[in-house]
Protein backbone atom coordinates (compact mmCIF):
# COMPACT_ATOMS: atom_id res chain seq x y z
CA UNK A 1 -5.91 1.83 -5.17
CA UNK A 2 -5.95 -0.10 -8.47
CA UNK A 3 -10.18 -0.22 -7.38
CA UNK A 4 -10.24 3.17 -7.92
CA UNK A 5 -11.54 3.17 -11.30
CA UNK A 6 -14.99 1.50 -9.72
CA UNK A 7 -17.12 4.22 -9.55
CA UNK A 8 -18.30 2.54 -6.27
CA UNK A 9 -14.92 2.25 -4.58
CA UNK A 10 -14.24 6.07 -6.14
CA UNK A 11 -17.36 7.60 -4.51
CA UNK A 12 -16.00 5.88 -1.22
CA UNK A 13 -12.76 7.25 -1.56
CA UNK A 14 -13.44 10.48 -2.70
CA UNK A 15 -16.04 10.85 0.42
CA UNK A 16 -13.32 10.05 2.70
CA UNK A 17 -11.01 12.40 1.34
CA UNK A 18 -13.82 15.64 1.43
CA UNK A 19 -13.86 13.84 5.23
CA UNK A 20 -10.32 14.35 5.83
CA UNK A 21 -10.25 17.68 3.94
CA UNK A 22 -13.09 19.09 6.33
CA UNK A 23 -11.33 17.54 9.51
CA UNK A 24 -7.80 18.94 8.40
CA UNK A 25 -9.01 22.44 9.19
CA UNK A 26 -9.54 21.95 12.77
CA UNK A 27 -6.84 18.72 13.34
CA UNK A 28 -3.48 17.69 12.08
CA UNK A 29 -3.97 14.63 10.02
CA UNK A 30 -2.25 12.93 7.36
CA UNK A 31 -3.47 10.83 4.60
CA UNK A 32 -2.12 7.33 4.70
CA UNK A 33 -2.85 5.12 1.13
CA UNK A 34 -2.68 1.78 1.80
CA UNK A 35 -1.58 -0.84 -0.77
CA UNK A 36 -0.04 1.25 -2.98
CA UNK A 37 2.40 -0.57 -5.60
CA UNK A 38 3.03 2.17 -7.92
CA UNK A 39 3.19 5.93 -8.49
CA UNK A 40 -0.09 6.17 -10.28
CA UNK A 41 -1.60 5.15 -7.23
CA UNK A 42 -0.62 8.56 -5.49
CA UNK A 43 -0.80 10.58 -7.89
CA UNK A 44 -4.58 9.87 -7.85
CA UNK A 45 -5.21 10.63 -4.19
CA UNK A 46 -2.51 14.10 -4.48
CA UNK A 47 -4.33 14.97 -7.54
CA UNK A 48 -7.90 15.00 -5.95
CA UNK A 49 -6.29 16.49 -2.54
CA UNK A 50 -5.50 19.44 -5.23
CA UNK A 51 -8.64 19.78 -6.75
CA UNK A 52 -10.23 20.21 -2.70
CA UNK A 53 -7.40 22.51 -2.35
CA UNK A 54 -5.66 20.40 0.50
CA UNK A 55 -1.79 19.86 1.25
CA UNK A 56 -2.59 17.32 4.13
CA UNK A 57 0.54 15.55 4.45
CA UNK A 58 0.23 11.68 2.61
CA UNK A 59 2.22 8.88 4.35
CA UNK A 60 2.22 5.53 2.11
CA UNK A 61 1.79 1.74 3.89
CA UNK A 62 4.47 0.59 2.31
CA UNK A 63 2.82 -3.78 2.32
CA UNK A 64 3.95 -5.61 -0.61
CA UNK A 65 7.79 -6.01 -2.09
CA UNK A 66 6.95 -3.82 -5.27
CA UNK A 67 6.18 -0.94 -2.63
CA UNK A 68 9.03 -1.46 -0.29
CA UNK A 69 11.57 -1.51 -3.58
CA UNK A 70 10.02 1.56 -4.46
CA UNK A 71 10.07 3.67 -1.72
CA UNK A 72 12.76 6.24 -3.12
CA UNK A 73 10.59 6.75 -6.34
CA UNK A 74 7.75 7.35 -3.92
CA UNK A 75 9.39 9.78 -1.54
CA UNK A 76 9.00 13.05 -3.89
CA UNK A 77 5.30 12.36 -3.52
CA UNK A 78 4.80 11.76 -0.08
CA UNK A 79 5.97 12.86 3.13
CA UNK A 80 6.00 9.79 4.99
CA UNK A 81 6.07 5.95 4.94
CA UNK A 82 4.40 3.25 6.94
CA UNK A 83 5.72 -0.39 6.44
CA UNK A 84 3.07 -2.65 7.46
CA UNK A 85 5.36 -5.67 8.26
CA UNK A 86 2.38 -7.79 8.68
CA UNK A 87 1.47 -8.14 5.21
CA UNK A 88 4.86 -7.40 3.82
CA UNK A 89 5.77 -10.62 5.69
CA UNK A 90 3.05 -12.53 4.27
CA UNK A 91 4.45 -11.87 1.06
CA UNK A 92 7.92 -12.59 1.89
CA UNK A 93 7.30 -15.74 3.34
CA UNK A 94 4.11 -16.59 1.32
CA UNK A 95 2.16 -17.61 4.05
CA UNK A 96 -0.87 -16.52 5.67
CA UNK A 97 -1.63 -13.74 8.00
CA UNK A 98 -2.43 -15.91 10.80
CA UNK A 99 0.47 -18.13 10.40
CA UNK A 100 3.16 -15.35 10.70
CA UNK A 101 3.62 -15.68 14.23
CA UNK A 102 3.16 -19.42 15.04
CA UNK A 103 4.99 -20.95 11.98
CA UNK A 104 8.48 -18.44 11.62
CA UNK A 105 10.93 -18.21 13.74
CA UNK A 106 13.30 -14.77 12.75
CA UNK A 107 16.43 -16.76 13.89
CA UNK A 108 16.01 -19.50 10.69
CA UNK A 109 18.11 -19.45 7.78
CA UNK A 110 15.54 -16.85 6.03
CA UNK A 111 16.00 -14.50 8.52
CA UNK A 112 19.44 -13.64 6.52
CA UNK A 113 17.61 -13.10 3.18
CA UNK A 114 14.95 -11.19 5.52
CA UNK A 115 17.91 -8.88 7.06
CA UNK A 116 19.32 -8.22 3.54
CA UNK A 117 15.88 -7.50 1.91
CA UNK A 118 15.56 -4.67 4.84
CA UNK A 119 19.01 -3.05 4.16
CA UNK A 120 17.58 -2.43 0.83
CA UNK A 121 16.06 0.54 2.42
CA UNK A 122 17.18 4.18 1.57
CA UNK A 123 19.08 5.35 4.59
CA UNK A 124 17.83 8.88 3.74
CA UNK A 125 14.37 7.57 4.00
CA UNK A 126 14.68 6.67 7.80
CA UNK A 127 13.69 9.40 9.54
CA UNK A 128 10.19 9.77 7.38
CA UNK A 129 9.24 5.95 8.06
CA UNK A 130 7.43 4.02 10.75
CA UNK A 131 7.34 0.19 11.32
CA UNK A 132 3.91 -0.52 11.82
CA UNK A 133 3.16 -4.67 13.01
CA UNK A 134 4.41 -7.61 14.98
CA UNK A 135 7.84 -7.72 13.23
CA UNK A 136 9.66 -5.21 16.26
CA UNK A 137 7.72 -7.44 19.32
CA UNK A 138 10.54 -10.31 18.10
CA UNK A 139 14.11 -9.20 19.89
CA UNK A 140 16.16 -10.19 17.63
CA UNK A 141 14.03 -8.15 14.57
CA UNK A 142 13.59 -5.20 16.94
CA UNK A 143 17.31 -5.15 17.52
CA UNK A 144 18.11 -5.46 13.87
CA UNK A 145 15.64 -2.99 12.93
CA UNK A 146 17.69 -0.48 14.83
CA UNK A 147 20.34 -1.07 14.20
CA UNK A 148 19.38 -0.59 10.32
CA UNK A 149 18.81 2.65 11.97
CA UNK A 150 15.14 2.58 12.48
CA UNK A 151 13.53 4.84 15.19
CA UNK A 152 10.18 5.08 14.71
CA UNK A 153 7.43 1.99 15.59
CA UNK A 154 3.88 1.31 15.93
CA UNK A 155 2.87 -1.34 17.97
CA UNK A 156 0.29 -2.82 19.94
CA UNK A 157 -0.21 -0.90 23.09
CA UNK A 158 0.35 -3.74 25.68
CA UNK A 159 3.51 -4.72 24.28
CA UNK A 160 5.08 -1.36 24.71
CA UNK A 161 6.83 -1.86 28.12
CA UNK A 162 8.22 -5.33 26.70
CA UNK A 163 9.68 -3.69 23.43
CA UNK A 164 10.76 0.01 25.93
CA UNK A 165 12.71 -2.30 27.62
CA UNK A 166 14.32 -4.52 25.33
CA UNK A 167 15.26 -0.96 23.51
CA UNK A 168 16.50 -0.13 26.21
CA UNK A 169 19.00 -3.04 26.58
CA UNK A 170 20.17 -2.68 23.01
CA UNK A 171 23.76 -1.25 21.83
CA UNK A 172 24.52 -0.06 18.79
């Protein structure tokens, strides 16, 4: 969002929204801002959704520590919350996307500090967030995750038997 005062990336963004608008009055869909790491950022896009005189609902990917520790500032603005644990890993464990999967293993040492940096999450918040990523395919995250008291995932379409099942093998 912080490229929003290009008037290139602007005229992108504001064409997408007049998209959305138009499509929003023949299909429910919702807005979701990616990157965002402060309020300013959705302010801008609620602001111009006023001035097309839209109330489509705005979810915020929630990618990047100052996001995720800011989630309860963010909720009176939005109605939802998507937290992309791809990137949000990348920055916890400052590594690349592409090394996520073949270089960390969830049962190290960090995985502690990892488990404590997700309790920081409002409990209130729960039921308006997603996990969107790779982060719920590992057991012993998806497991955690719930029992944090997370419901709601996105995940790669093949994969949903393996994590359905391992669900349902979980107690709380």
């Amino acid at each position: 969002m912080r490229a929003y005062e290009s008037k290139k990336v602007r005229q992108i963004i504001d064409a997408q929204l007049k998209g959305c608008v138009y499509l929003s009055k023949n299909y429910s869909i919702e807005i979701v801002i990616p990157f965002v790491t402060n309020i300013q950022d959705i302010i801008t896009i609620k602001n111009k959704l006023k001035e097309y005189d839209s109330n489509i609902p705005v979810c915020v990917m929630i990618e990047n520590p100052a996001s995720y520790l800011s989630v309860k500032e963010f909720a009176e603005y939005v109605n939802s919350f998507s937290i992309g644990t791809n990137d949000l890993l990348q920055y916890f464990f400052a590594c690349d996307r592409d090394s996520i999967s073949k270089e960390i293993n969830y049962i190290n040492p960090y995985s502690k500090a990892l488990i404590d940096f997700w309790q920081l999450y409002p409990s209130n918040l729960l039921n308006k967030t997603r996990i969107c990523g790779q982060l719920p395919i590992y057991p012993y995250m998806l497991q955690t995750l719930i029992q944090l008291g997370f419901k709601n995932f996105s995940i790669p379409s093949p994969m949903i038997p393996f994590v359905a099942k391992k669900i349902k093998n979980i107690s709380l």
